[in-house]
Protein backbone atom coordinates (compact mmCIF):
# COMPACT_ATOMS: atom_id res chain seq x y z
CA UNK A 1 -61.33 -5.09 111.85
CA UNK A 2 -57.82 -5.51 109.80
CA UNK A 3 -56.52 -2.89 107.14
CA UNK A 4 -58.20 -4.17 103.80
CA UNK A 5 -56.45 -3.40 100.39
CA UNK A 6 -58.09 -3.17 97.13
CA UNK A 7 -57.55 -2.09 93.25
CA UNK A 8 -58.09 1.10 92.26
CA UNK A 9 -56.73 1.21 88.91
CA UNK A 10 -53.57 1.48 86.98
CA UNK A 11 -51.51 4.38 86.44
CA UNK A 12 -49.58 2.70 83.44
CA UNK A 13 -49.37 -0.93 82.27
CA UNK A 14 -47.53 -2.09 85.39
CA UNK A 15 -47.94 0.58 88.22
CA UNK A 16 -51.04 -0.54 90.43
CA UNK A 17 -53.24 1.86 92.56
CA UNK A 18 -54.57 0.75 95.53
CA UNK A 19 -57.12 2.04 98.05
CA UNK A 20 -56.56 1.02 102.31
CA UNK A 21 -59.31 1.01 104.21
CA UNK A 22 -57.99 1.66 107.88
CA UNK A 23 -60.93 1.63 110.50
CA UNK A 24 -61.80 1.54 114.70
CA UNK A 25 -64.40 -0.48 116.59
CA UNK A 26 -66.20 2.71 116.61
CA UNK A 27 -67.66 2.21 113.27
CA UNK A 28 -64.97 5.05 112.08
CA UNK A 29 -63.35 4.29 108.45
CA UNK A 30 -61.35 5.88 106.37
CA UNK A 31 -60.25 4.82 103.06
CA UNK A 32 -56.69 6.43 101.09
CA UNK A 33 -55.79 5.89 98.06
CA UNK A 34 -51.58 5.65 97.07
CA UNK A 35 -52.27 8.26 94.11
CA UNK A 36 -51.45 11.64 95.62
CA UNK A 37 -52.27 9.65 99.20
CA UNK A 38 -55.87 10.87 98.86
CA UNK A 39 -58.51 10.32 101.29
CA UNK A 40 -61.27 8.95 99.61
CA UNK A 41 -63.57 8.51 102.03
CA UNK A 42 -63.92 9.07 105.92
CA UNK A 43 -67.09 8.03 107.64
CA UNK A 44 -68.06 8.54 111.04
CA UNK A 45 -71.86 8.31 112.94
CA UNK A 46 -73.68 11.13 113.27
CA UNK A 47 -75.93 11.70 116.71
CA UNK A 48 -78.17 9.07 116.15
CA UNK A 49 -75.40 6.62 115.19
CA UNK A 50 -76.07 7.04 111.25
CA UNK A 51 -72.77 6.61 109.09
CA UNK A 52 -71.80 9.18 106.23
CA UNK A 53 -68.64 9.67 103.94
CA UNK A 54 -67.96 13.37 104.96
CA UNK A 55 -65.51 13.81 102.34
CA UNK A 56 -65.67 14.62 98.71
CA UNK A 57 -64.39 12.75 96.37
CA UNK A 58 -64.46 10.81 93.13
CA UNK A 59 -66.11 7.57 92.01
CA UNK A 60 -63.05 6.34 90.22
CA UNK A 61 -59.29 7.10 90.14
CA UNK A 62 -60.00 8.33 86.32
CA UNK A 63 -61.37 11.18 88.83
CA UNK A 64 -58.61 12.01 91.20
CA UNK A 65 -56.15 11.80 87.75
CA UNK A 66 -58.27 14.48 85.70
CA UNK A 67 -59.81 16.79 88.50
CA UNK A 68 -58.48 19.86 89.88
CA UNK A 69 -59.66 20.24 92.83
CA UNK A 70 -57.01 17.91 94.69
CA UNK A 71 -60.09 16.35 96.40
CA UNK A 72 -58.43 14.52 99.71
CA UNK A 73 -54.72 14.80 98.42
CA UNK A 74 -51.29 14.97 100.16
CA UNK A 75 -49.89 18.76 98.81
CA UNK A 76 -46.58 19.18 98.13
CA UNK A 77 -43.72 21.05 98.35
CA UNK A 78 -45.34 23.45 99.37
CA UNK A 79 -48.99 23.93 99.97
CA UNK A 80 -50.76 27.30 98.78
CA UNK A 81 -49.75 29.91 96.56
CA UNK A 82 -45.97 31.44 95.52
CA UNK A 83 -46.69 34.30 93.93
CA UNK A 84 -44.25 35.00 90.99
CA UNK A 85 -43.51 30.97 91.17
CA UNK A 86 -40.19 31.92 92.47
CA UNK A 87 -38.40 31.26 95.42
CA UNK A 88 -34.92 32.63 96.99
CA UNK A 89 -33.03 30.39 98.74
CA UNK A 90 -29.32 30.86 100.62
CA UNK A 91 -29.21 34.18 98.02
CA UNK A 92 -29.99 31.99 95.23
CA UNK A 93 -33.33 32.25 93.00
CA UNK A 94 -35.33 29.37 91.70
CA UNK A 95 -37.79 29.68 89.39
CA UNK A 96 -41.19 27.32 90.12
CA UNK A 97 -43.07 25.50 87.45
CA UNK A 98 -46.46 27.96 87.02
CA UNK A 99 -49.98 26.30 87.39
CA UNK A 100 -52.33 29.02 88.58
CA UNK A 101 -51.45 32.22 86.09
CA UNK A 102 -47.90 33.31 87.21
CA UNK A 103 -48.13 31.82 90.66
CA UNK A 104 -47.69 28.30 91.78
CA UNK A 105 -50.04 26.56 93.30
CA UNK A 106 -49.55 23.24 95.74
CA UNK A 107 -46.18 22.57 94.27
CA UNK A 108 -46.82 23.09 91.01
CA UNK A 109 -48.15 20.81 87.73
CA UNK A 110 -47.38 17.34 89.16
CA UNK A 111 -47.27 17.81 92.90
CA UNK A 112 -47.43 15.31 95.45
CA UNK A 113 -51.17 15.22 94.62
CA UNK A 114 -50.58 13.90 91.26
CA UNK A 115 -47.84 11.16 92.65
CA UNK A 116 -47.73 7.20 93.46
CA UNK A 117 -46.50 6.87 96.63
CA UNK A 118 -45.19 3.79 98.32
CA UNK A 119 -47.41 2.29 101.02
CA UNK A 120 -46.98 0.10 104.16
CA UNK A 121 -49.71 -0.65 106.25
CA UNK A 122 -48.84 -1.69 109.89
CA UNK A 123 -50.72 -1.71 113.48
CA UNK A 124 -48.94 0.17 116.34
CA UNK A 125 -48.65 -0.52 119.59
CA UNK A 126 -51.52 0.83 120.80
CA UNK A 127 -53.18 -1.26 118.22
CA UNK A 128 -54.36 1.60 116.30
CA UNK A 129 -54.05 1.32 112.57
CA UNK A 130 -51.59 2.90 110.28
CA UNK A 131 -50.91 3.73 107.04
CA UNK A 132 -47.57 4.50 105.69
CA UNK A 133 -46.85 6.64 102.69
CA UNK A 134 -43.14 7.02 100.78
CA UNK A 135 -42.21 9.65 98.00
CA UNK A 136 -39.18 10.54 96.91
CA UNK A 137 -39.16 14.56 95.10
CA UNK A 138 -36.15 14.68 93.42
CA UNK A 139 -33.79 17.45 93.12
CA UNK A 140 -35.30 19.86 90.33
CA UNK A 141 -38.90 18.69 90.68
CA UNK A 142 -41.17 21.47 89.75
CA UNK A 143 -38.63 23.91 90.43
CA UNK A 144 -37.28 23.10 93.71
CA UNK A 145 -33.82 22.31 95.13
CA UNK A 146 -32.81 19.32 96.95
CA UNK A 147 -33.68 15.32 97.26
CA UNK A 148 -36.62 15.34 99.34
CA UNK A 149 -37.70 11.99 101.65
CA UNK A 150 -41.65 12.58 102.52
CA UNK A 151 -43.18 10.13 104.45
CA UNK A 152 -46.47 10.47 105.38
CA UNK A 153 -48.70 8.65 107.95
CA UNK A 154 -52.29 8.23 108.72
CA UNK A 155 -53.60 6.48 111.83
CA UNK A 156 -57.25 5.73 112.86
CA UNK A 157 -57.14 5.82 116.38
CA UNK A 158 -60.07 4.60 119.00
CA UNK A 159 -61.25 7.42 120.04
CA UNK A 160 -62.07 8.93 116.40
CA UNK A 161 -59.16 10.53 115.38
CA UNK A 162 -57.75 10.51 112.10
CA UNK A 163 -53.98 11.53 112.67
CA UNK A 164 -51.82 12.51 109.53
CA UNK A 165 -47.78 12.84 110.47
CA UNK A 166 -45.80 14.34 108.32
CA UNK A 167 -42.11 13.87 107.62
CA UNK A 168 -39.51 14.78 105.52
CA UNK A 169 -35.46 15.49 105.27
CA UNK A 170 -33.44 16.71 102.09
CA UNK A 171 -29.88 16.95 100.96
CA UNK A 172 -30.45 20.61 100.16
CA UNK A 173 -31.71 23.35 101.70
CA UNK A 174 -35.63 23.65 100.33
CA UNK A 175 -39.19 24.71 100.86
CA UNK A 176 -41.55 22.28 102.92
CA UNK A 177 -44.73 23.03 103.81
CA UNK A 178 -47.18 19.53 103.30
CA UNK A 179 -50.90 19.48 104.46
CA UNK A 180 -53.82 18.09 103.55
CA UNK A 181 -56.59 19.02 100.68
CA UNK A 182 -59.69 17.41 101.88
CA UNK A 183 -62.69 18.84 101.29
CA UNK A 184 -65.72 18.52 104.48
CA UNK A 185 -69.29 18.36 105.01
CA UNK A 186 -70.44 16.77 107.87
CA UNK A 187 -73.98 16.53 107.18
CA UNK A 188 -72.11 13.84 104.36
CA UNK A 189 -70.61 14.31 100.93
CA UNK A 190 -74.06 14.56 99.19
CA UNK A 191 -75.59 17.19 101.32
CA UNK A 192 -74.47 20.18 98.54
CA UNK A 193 -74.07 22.87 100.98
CA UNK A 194 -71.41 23.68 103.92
CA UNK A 195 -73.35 27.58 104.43
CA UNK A 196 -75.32 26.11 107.58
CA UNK A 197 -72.06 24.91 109.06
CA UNK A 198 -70.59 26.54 112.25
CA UNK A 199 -66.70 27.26 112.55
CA UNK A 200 -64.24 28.23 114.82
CA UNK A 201 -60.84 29.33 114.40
CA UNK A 202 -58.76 29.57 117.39
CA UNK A 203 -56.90 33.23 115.65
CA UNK A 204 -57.00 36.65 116.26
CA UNK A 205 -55.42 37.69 112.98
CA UNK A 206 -55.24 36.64 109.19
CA UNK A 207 -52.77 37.20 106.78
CA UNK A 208 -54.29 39.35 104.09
CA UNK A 209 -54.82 38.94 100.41
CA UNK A 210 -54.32 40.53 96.86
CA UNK A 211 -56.85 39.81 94.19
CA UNK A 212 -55.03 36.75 93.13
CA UNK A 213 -55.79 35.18 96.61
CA UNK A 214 -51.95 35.79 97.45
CA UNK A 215 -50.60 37.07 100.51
CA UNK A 216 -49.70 40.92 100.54
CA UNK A 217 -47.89 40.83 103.65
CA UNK A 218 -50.15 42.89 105.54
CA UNK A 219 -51.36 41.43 109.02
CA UNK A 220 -55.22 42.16 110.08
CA UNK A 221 -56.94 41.37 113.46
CA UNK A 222 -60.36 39.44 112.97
CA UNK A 223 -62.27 41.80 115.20
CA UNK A 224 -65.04 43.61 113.38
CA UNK A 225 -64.70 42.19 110.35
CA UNK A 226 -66.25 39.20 108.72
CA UNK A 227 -63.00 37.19 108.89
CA UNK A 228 -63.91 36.48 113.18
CA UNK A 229 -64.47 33.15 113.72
CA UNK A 230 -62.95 33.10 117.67
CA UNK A 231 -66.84 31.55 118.59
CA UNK A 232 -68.65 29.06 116.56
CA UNK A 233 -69.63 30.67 113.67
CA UNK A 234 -72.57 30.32 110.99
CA UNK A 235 -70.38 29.88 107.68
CA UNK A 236 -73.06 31.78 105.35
CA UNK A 237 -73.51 34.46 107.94
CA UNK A 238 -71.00 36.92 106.18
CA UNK A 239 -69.72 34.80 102.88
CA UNK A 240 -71.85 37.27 100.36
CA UNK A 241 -70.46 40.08 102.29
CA UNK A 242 -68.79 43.50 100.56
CA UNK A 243 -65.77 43.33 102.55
CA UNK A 244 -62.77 43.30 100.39
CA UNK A 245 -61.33 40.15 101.36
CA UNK A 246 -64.45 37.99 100.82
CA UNK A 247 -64.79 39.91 97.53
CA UNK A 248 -61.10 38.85 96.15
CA UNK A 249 -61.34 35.30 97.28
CA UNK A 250 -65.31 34.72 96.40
CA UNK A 251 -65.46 33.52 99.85
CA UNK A 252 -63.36 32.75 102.21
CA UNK A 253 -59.77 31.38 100.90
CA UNK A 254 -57.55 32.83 103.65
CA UNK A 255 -54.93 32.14 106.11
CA UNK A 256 -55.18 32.41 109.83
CA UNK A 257 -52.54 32.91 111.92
CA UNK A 258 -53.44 30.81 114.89
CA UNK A 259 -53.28 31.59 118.58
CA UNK A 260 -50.32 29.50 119.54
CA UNK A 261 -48.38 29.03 122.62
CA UNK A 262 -45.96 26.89 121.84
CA UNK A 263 -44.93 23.77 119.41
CA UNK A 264 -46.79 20.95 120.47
CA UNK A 265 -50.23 20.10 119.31
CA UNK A 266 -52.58 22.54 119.99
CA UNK A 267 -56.33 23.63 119.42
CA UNK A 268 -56.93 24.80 115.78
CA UNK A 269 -60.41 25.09 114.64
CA UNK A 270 -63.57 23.39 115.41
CA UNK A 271 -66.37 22.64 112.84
CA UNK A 272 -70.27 21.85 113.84
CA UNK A 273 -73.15 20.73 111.76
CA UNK A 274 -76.12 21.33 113.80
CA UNK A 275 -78.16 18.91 111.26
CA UNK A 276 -75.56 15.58 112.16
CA UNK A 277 -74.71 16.60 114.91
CA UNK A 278 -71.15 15.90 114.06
CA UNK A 279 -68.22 17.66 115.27
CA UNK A 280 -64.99 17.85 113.98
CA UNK A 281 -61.97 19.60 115.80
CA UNK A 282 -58.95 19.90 114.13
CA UNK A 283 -55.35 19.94 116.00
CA UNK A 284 -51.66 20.76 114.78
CA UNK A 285 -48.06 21.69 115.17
CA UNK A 286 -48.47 24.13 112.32
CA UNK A 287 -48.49 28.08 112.86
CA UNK A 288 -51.50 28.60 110.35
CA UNK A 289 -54.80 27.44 108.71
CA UNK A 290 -56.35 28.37 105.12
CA UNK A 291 -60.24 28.52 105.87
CA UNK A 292 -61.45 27.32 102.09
CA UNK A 293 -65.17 27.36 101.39
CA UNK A 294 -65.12 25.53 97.83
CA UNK A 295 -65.42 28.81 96.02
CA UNK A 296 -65.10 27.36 92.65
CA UNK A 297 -66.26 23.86 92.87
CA UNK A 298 -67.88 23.27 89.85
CA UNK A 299 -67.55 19.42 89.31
CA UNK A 300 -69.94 17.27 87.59
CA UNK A 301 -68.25 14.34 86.21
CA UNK A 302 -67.03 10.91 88.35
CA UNK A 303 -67.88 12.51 91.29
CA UNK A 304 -69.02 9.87 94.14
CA UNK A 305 -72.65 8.52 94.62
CA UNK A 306 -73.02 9.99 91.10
CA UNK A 307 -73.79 13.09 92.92
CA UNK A 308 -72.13 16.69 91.46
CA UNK A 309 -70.22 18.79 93.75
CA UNK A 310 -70.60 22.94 93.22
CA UNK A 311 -69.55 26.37 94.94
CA UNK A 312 -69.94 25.77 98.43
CA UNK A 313 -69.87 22.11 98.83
CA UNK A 314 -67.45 21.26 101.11
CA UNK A 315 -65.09 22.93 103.44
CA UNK A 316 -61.54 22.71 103.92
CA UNK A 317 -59.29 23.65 106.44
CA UNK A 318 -55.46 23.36 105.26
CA UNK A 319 -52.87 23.03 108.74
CA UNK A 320 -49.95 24.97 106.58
CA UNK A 321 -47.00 27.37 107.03
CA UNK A 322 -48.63 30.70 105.86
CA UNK A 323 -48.91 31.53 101.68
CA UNK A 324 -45.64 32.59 99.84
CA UNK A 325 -43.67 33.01 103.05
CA UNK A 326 -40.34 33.18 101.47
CA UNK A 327 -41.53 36.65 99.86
CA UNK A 328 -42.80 38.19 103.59
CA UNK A 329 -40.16 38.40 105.98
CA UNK A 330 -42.29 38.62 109.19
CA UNK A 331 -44.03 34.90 108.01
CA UNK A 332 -42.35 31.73 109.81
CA UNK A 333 -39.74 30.64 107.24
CA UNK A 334 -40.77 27.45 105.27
CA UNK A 335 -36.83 26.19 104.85
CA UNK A 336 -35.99 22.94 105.51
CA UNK A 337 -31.98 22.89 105.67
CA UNK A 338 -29.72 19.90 105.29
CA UNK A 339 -29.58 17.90 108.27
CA UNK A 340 -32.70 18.72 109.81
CA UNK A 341 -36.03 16.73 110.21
CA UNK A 342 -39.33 18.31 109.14
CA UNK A 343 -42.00 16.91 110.98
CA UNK A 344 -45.56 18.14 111.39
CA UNK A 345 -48.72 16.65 113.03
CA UNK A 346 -52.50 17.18 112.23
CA UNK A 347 -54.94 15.71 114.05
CA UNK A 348 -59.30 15.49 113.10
CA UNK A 349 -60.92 14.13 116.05
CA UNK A 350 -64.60 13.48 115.56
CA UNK A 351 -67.44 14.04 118.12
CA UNK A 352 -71.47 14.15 118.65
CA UNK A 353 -73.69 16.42 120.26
């Protein structure tokens, strides 16, 4: 036991990367990296007490620096898409840096992914331990308005949670919407394939899509239509299927509006690999969830265990306010105004059956 620190690399001549390796006395680890606060691994037993990294990841921060698939990252401003890359604010319009076409895309060219943060490491009372994250976005950063203090903090707690708090306050009124990129497969990083999975997604509707994966505005209920995952649900069941969401997205790349009765913590999804054995339930404060099935992984190069990671891979699912809310007036604003505190919890608690 004790938080471990180690080189990762150098971002310049005198900026240091470092990787923290935070773990329980369940055999639980994670590892996260101050570049973009990545998780760079996170292994946990399976049902016959066999550990796995169940993330996936690169070999070597030359990795997390070139790819772009922000593998494990902290995403900022905003996560998701902004279609146009502009945002209106108090009646006044600010135009986004563009990284996906004319959208934006997690916050743009250098988003929080792509930044060092400042790290603390630290035990709390409970005796859990904790890693603390600093970033300061300043005023104009890919487009947005407002001096933004993040600070972000992971904690591996006893009974196999990995908890990631999120905070932030600005001296302008701006967008905030911060999750997390990582990308699952319980049966561990090298298994190639999340199809045999089983998810659930604690929603009854989904916030449809154009053809560029963006929002339209338009509202759908899950019921008879591939997008219901309210049971445990075999991932590949309906992934090749001719529905025209599946179709825009390749897959599954949507938005779920979860089933929520209040703002505490609740219920969000649940993923099972019948192969492990290994459950993973996922908890939050947030109103919504992008389901993302690694539609486009195509990476060979770096990539850990000198393995290659491809379309289907690993599974993600992004705790988030929903995609270009600012445009749809019946989404849950994304504005952070001066004076108050953004703060956001997600929690992936870790089972066996």
């Amino acid at each position: 036991m004790g938080i471990m620190k180690e080189v990762f690399g150098k971002v310049s001549k005198d900026k240091e990367v470092y990787i923290f390796t935070l773990c329980n006395e369940n055999s639980m680890s994670v590892k996260i990296s101050n570049y973009g606060g990545r998780l760079i691994s996170l292994t946990v037993p399976d049902k016959e007490g066999k550990l796995d990294d169940i993330v996936l990841g690169y070999k070597n921060l030359e990795g997390y620096i070139k790819g772009k698939f922000f593998f494990g990252a902290i995403i900022g401003r905003n996560a998701n898409r902004i279609k146009g890359a502009e945002i209106k604010i108090d009646d006044k319009v600010y135009s986004l840096t563009k990284n996906e076409g004319e959208n934006q895309l997690h916050g743009g060219i250098v988003g929080f992914d792509k930044v060092l943060w400042t790290p603390r490491t630290y035990v709390d009372d409970d005796g859990n331990e904790c890693l603390e994250l600093l970033y300061t976005s300043k005023d104009g950063e890919e487009g947005y308005p407002g001096n933004l203090n993040v600070k972000v903090v992971y904690t591996i707690k006893r009974d196999n949670e990995l908890r990631i708090d999120y905070f932030a306050v600005s001296d302008k009124d701006t967008v905030v919407n911060l999750t997390n990129h990582s990308y699952f497969n319980l049966s561990g990083h090298l298994s190639k394939s999340i199809l045999d999975h089983q998810v659930m997604i604690n929603s009854d509707r989904f916030t449809a899509n154009d053809r560029e994966s963006v929002p339209t505005g338009e509202i759908r209920f899950v019921e008879n239509t591939p997008m219901d995952f309210r049971k445990l649900t075999t991932v590949g069941k309906s992934i090749s299927s001719k529905y025209d969401q599946i179709i825009y997205g390749n897959g599954y790349d949507h938005n779920w509006i979860l089933n929520r009765k209040g703002k505490n913590l609740e219920m969000a999804a649940e993923v099972l690999d019948p192969r492990s054995g290994r459950v993973m339930k996922v908890y939050t404060t947030k109103p919504g969830v992008q389901f993302y099935t690694g539609n486009y992984l195509n990476e060979f190069e770096n990539c850990k265990g000198d393995t290659c990671y491809t379309k289907n891979s690993g599974l993600c699912l992004e705790t988030q306010y929903f995609p270009d809310a600012l445009n749809h007036n019946n989404f849950p604003s994304p504005v952070l105004k001066v004076g108050e505190n953004y703060r956001h919890t997600t929690i992936y608690k870790f089972l066996t059956i």
